[in-house]
PDB file of N, CA and C in Angstrom:
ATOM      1  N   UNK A   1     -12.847  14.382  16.975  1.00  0.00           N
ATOM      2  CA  UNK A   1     -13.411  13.412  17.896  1.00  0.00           C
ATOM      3  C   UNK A   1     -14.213  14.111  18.986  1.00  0.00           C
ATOM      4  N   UNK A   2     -13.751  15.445  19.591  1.00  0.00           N
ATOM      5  CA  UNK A   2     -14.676  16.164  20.362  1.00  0.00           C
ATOM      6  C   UNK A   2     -15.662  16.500  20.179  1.00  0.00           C
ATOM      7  N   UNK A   3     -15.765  16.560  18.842  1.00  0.00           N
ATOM      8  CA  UNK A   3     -16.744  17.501  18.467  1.00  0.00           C
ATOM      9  C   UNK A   3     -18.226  16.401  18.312  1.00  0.00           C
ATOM     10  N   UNK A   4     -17.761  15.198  18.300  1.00  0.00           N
ATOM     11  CA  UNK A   4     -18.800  14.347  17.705  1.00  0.00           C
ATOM     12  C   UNK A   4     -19.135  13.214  18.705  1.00  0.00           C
ATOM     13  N   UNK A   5     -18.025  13.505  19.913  1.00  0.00           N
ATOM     14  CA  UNK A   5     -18.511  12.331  21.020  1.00  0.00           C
ATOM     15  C   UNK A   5     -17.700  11.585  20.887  1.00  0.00           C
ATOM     16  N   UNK A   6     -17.598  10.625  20.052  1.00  0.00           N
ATOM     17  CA  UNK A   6     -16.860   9.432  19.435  1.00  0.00           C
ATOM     18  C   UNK A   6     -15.640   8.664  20.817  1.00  0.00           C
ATOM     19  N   UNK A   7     -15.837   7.658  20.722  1.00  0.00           N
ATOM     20  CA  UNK A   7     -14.360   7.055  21.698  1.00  0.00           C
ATOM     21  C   UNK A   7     -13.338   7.348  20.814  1.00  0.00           C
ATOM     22  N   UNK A   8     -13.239   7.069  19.520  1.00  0.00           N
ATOM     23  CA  UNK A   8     -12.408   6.363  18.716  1.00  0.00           C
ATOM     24  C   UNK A   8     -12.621   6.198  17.285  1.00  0.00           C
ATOM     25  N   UNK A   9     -11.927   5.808  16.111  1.00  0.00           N
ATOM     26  CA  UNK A   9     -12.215   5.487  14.939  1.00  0.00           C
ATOM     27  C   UNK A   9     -11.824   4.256  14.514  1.00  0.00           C
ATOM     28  N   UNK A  10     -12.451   3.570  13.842  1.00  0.00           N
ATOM     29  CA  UNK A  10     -12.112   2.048  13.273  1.00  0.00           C
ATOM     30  C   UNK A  10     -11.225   2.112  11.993  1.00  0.00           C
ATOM     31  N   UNK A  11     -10.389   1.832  11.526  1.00  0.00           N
ATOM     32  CA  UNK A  11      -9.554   2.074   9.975  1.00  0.00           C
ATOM     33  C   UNK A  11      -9.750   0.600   9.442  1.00  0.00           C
ATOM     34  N   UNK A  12      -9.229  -0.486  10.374  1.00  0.00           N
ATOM     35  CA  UNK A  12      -9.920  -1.747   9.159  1.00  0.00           C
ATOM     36  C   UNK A  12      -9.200  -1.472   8.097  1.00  0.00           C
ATOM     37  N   UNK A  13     -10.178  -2.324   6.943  1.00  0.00           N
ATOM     38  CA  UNK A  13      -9.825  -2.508   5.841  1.00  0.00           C
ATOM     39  C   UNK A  13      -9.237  -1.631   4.942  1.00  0.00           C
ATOM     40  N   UNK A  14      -9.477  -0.033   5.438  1.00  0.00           N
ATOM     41  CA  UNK A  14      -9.206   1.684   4.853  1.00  0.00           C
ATOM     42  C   UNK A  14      -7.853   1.204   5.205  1.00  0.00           C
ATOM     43  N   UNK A  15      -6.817   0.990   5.383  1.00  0.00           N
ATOM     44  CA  UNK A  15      -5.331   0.652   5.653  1.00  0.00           C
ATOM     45  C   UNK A  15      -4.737   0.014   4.701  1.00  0.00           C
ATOM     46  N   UNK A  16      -5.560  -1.398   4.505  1.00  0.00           N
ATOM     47  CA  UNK A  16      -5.115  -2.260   3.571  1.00  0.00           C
ATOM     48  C   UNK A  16      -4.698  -1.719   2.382  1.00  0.00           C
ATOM     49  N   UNK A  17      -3.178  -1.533   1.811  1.00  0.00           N
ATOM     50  CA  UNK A  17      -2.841  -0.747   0.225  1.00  0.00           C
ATOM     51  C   UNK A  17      -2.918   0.385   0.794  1.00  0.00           C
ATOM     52  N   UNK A  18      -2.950   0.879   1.909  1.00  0.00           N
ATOM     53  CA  UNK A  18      -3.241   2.320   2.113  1.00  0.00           C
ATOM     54  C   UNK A  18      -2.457   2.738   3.247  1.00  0.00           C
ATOM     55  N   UNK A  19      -1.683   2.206   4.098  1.00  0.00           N
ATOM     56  CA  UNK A  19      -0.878   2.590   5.246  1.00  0.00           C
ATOM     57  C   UNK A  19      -0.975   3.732   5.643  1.00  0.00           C
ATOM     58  N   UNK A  20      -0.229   4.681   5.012  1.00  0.00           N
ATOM     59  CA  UNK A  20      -0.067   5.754   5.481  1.00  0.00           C
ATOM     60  C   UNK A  20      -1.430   6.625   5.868  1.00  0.00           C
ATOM     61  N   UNK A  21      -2.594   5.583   5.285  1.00  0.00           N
ATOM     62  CA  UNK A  21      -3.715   6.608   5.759  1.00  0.00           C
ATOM     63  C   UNK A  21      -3.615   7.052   7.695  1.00  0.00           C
ATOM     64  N   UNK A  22      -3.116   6.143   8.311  1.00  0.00           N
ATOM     65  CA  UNK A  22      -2.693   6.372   9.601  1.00  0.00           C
ATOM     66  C   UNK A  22      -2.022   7.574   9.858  1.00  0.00           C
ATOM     67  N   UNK A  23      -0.909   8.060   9.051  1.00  0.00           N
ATOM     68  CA  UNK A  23      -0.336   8.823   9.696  1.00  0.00           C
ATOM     69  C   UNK A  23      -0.760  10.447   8.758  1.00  0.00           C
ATOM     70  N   UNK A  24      -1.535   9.953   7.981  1.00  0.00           N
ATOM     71  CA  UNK A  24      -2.854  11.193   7.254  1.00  0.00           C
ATOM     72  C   UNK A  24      -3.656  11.561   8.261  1.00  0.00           C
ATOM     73  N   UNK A  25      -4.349  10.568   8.776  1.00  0.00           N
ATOM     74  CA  UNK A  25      -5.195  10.827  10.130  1.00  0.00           C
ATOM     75  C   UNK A  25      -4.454  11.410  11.552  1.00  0.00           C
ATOM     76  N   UNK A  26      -3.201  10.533  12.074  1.00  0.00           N
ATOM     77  CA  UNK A  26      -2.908  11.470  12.903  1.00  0.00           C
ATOM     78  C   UNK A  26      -2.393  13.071  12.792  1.00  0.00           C
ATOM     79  N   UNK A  27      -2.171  13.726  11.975  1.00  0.00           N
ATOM     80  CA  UNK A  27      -1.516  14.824  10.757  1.00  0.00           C
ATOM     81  C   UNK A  27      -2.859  15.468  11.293  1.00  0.00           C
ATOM     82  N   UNK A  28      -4.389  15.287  10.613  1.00  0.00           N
ATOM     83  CA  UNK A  28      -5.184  15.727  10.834  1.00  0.00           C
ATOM     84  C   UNK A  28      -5.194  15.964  12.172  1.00  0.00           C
ATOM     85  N   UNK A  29      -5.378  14.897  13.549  1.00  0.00           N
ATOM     86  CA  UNK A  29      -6.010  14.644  14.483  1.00  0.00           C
ATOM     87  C   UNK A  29      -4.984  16.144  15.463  1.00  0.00           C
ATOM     88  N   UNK A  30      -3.639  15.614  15.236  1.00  0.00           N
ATOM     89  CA  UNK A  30      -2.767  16.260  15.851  1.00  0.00           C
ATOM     90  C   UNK A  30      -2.529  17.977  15.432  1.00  0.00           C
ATOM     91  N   UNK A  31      -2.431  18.134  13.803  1.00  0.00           N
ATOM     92  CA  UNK A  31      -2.006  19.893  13.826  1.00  0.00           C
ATOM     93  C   UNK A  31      -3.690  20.518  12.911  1.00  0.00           C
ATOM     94  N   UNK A  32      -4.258  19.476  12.668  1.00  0.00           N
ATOM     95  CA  UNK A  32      -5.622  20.029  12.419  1.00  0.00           C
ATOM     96  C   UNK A  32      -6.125  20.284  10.800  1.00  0.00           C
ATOM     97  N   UNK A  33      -4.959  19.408  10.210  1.00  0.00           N
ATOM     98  CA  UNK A  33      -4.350  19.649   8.397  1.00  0.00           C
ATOM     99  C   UNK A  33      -4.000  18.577   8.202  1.00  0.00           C
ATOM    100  N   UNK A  34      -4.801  18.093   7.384  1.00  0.00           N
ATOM    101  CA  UNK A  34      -4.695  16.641   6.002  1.00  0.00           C
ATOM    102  C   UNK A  34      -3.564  17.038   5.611  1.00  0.00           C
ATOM    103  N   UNK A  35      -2.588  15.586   5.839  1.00  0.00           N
ATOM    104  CA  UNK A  35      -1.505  15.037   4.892  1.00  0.00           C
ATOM    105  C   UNK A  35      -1.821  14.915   3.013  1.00  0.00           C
ATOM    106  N   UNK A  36      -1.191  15.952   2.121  1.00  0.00           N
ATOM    107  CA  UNK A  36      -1.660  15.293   0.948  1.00  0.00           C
ATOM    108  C   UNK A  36      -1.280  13.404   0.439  1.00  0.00           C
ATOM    109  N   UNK A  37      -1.890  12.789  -0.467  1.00  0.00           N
ATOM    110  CA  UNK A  37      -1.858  11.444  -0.421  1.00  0.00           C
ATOM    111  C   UNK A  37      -0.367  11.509  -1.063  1.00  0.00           C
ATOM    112  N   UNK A  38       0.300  10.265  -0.822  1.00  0.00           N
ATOM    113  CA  UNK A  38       1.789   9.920  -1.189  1.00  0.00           C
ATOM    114  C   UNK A  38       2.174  10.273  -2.862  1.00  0.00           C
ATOM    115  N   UNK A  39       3.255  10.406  -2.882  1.00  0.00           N
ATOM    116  CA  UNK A  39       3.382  10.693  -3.978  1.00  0.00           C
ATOM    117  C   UNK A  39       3.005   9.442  -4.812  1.00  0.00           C
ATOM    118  N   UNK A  40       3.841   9.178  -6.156  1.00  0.00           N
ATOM    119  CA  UNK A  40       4.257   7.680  -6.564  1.00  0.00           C
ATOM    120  C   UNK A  40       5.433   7.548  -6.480  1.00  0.00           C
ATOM    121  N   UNK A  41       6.956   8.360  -6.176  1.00  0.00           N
ATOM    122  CA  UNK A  41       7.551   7.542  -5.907  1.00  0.00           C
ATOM    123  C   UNK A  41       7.415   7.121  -4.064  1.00  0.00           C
ATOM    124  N   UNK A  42       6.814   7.780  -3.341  1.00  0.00           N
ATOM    125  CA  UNK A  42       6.438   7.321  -1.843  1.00  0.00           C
ATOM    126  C   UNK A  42       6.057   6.242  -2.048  1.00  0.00           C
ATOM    127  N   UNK A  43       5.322   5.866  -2.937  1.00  0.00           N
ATOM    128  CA  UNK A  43       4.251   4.706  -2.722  1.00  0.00           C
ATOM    129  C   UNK A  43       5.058   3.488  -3.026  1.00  0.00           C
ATOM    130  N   UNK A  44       5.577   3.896  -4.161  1.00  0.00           N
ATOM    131  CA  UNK A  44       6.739   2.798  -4.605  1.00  0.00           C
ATOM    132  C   UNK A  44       7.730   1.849  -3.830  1.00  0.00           C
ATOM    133  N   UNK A  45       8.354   3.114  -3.164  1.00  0.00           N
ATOM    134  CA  UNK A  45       9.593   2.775  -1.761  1.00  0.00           C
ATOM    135  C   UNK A  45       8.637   2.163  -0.779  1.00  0.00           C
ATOM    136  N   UNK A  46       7.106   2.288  -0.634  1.00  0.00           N
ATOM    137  CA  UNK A  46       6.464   1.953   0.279  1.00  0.00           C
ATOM    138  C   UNK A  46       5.933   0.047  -0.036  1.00  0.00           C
ATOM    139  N   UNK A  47       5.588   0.214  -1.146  1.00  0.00           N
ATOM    140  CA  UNK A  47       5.792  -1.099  -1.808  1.00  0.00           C
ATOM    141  C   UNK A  47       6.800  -1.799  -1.593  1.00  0.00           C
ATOM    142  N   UNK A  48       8.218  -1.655  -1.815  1.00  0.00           N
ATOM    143  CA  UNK A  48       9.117  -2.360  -2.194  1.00  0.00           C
ATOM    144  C   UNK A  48       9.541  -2.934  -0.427  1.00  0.00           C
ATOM    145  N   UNK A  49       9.492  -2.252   0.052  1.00  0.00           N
ATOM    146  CA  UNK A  49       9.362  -2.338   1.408  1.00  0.00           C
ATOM    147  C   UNK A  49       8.463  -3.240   2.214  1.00  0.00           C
ATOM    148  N   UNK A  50       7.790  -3.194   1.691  1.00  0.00           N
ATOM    149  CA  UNK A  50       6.545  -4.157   1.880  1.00  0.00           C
ATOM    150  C   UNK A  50       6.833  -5.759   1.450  1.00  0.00           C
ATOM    151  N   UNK A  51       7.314  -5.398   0.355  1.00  0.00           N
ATOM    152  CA  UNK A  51       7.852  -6.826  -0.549  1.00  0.00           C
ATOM    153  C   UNK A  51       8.835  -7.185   0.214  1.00  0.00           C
ATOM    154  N   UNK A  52      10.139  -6.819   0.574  1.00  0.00           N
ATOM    155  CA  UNK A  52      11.097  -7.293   1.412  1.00  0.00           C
ATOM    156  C   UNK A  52      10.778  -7.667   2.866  1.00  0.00           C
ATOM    157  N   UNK A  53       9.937  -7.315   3.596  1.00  0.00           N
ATOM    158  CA  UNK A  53       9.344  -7.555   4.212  1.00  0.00           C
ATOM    159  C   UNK A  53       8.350  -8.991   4.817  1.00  0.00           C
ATOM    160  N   UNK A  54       7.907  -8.803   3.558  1.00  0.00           N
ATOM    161  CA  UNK A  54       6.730 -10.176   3.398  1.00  0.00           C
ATOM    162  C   UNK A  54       7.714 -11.460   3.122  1.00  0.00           C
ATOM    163  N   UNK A  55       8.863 -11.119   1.913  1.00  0.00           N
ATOM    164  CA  UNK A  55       9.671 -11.862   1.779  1.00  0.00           C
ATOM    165  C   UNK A  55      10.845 -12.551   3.002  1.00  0.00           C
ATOM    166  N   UNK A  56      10.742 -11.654   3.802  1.00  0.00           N
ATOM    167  CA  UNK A  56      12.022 -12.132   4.693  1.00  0.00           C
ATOM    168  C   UNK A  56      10.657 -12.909   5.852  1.00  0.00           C
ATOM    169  N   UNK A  57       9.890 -12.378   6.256  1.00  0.00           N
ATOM    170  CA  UNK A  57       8.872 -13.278   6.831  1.00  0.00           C
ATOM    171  C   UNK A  57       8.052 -14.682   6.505  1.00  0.00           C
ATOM    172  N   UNK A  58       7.481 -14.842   4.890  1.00  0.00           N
ATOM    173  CA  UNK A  58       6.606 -15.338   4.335  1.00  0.00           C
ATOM    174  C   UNK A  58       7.545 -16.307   3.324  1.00  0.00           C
ATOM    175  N   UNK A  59       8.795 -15.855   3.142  1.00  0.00           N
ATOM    176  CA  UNK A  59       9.454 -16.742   2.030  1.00  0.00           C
ATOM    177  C   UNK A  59       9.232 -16.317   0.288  1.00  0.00           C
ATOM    178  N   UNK A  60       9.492 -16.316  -0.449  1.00  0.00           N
ATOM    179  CA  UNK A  60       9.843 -15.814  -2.018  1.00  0.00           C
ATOM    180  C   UNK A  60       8.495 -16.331  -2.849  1.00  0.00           C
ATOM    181  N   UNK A  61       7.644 -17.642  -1.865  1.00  0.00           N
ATOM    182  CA  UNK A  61       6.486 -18.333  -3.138  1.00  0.00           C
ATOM    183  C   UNK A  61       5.314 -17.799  -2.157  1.00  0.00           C
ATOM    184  N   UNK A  62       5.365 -17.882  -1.145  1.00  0.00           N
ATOM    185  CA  UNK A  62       3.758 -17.363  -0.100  1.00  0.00           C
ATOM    186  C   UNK A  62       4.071 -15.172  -0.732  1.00  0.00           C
ATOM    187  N   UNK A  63       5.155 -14.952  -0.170  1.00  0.00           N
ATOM    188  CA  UNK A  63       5.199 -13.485  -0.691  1.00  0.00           C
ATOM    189  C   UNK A  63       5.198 -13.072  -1.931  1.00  0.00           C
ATOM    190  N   UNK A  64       5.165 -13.839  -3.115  1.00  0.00           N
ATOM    191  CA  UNK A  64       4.730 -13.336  -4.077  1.00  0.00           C
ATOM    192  C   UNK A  64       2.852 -13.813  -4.403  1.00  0.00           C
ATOM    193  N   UNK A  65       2.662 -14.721  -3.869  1.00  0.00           N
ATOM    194  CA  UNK A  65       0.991 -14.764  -4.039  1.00  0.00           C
ATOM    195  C   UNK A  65       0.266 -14.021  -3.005  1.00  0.00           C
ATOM    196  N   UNK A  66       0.779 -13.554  -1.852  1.00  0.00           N
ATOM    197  CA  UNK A  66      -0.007 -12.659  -0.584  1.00  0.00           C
ATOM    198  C   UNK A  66       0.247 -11.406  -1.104  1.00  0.00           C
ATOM    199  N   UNK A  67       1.397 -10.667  -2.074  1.00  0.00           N
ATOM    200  CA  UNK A  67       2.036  -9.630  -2.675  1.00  0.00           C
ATOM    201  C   UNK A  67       0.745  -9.061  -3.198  1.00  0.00           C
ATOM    202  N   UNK A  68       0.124 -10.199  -4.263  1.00  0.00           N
ATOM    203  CA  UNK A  68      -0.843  -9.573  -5.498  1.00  0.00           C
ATOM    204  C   UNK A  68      -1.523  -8.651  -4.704  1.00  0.00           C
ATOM    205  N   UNK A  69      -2.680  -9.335  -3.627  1.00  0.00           N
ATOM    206  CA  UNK A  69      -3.748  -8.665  -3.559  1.00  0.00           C
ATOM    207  C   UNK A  69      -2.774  -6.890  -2.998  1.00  0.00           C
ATOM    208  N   UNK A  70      -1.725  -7.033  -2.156  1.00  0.00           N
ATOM    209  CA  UNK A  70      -1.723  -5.914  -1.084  1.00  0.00           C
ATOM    210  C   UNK A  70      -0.736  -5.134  -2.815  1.00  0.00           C
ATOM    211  N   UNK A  71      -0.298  -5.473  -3.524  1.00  0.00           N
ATOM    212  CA  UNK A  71       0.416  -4.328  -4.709  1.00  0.00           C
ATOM    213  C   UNK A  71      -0.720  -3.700  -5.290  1.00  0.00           C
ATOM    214  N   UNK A  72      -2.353  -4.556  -5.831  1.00  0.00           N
ATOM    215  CA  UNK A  72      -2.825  -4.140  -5.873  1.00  0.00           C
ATOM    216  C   UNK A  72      -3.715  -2.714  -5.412  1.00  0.00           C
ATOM    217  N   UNK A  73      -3.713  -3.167  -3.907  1.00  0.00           N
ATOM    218  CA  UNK A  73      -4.144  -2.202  -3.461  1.00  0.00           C
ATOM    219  C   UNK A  73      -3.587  -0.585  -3.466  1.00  0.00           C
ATOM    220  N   UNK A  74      -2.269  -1.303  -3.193  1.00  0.00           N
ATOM    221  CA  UNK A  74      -1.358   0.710  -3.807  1.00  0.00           C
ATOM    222  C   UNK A  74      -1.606   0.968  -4.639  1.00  0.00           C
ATOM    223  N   UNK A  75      -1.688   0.300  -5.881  1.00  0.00           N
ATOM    224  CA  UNK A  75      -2.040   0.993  -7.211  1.00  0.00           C
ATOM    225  C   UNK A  75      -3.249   1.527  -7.157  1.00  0.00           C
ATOM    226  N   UNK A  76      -4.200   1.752  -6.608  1.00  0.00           N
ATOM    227  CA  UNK A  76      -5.553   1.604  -6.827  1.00  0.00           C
ATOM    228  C   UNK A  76      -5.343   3.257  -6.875  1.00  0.00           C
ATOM    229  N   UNK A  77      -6.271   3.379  -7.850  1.00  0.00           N
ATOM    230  CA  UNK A  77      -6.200   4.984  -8.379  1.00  0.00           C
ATOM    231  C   UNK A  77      -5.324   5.556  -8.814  1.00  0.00           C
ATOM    232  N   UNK A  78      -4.393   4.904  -9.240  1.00  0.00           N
ATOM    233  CA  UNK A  78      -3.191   5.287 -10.227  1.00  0.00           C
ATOM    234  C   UNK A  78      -3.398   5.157 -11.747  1.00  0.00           C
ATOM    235  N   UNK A  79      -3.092   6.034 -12.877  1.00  0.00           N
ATOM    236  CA  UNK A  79      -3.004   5.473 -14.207  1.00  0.00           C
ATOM    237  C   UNK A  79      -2.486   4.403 -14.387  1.00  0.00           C
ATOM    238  N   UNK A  80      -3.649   3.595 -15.086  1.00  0.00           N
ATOM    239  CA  UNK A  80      -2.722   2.433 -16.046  1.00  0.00           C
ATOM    240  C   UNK A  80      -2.640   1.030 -14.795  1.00  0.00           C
ATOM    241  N   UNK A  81      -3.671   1.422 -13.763  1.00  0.00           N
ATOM    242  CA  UNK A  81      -3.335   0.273 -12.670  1.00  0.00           C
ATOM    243  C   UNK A  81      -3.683  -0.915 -13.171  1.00  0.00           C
ATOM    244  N   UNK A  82      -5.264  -0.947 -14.124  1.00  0.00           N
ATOM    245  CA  UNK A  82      -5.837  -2.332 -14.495  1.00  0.00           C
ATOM    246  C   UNK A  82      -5.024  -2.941 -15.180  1.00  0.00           C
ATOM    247  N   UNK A  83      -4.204  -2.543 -16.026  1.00  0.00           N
ATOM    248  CA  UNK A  83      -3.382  -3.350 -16.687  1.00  0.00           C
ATOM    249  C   UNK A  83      -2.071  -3.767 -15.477  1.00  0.00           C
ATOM    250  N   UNK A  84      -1.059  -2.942 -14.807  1.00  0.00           N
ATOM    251  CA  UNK A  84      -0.439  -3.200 -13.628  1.00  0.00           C
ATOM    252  C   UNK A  84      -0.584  -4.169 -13.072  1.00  0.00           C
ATOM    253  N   UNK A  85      -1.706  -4.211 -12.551  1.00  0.00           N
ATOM    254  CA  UNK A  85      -2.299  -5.196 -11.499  1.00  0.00           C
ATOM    255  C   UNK A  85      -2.898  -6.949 -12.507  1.00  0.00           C
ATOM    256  N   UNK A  86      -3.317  -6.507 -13.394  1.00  0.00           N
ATOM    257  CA  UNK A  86      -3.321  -8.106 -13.812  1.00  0.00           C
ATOM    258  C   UNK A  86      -1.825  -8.655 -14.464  1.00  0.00           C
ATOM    259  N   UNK A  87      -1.205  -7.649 -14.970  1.00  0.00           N
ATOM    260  CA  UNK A  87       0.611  -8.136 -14.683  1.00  0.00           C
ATOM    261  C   UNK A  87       1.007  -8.752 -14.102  1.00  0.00           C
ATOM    262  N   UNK A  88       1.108  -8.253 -12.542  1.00  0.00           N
ATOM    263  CA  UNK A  88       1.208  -8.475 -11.460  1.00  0.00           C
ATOM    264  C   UNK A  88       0.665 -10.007 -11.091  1.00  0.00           C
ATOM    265  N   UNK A  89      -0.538 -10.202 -11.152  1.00  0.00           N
ATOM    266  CA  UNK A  89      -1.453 -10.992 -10.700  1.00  0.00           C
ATOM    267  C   UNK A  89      -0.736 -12.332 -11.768  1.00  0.00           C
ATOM    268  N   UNK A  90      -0.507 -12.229 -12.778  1.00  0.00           N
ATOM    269  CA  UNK A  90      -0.147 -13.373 -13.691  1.00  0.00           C
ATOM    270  C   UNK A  90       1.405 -13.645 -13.505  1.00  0.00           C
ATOM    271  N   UNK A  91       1.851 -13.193 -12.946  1.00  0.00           N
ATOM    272  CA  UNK A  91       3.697 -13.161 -12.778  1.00  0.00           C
ATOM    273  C   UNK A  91       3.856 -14.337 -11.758  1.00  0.00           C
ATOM    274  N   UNK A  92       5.102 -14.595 -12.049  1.00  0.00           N
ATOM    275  CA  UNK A  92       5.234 -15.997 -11.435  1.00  0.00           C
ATOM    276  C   UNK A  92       6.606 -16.215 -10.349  1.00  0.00           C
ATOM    277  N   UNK A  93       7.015 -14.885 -10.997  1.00  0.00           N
ATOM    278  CA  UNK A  93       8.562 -14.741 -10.344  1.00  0.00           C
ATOM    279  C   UNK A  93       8.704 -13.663  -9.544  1.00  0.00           C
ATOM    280  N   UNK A  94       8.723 -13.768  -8.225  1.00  0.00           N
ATOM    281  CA  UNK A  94       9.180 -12.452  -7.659  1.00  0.00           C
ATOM    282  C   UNK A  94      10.213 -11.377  -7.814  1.00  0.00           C
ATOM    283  N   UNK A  95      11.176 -12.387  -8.350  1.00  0.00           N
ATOM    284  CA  UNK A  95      12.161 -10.828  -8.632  1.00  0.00           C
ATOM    285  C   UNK A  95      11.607 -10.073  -9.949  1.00  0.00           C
ATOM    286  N   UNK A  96      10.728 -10.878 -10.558  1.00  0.00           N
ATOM    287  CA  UNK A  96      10.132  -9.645 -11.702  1.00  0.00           C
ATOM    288  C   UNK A  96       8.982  -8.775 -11.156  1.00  0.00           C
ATOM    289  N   UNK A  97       8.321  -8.846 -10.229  1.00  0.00           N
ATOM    290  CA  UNK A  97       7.471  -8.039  -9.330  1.00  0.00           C
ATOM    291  C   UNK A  97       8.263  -6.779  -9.245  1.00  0.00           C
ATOM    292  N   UNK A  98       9.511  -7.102  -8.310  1.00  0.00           N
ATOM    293  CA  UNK A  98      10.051  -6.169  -7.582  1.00  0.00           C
ATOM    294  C   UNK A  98      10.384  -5.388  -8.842  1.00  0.00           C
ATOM    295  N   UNK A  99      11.014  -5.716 -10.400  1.00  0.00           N
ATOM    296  CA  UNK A  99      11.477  -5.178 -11.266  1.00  0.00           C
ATOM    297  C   UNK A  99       9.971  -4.114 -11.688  1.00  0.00           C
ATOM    298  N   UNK A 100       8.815  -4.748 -11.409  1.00  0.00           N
ATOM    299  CA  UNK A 100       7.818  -3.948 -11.809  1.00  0.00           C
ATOM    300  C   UNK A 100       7.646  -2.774 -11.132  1.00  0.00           C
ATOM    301  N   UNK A 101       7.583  -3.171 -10.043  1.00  0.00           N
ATOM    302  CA  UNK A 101       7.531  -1.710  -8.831  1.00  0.00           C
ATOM    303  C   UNK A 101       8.581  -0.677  -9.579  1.00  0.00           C
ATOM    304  N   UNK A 102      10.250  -1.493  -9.251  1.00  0.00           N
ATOM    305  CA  UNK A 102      10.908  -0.047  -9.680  1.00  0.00           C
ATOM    306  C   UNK A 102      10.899   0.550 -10.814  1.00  0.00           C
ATOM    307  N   UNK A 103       9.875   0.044 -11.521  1.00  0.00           N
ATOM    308  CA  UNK A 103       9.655   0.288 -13.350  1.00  0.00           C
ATOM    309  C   UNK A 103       8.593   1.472 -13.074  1.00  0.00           C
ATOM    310  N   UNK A 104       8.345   1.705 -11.503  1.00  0.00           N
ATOM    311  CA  UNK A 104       6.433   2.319 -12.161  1.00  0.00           C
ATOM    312  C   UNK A 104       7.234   4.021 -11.819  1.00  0.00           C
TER     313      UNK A 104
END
């Protein structure tokens, strides 16, 4: 940020499916060294977490249709996501979601 002037950085939509990019950036900002990206099982526990979450807030039928887009987004750049994600997207039952996550 010194180096370039800057007040600040915008993350936005770079978050969405992507959380931890926050604490990638502070990693950088603070010891001067990129966080490598999450593992898959990080991402997983990070998911499922997410799901319980949405669920205890949003209820079992809004958190499994607000679920799709944000499961999607974790997968994104993973093997085998396109198929994952329209799984996902066609499922009707949340506790088979959650069975998907701990399947990946």
């Amino acid at each position: 940020l010194l180096s370039t002037g800057v007040d600040g950085i915008s993350l936005g939509r770079g978050v969405q499916g992507n959380p931890f990019l926050i604490r990638r950036i502070r990693s950088l900002l603070e010891k001067g060294m990129q966080e490598p990206p999450l593992s898959l099982p990080e991402r997983k526990e990070m998911m499922l977490r997410h799901l319980r979450l949405m669920e205890q807030i949003k209820g079992e039928h809004l958190a499994l249709l607000e679920m799709r887009k944000h499961l999607s987004w974790y997968m994104e750049g993973l093997p085998d996501a396109a198929r994952w994600r329209k799984e996902v997207n066609q499922e009707q039952d949340l506790r088979a979601v959650y069975r998907m996550v701990q399947s990946l």
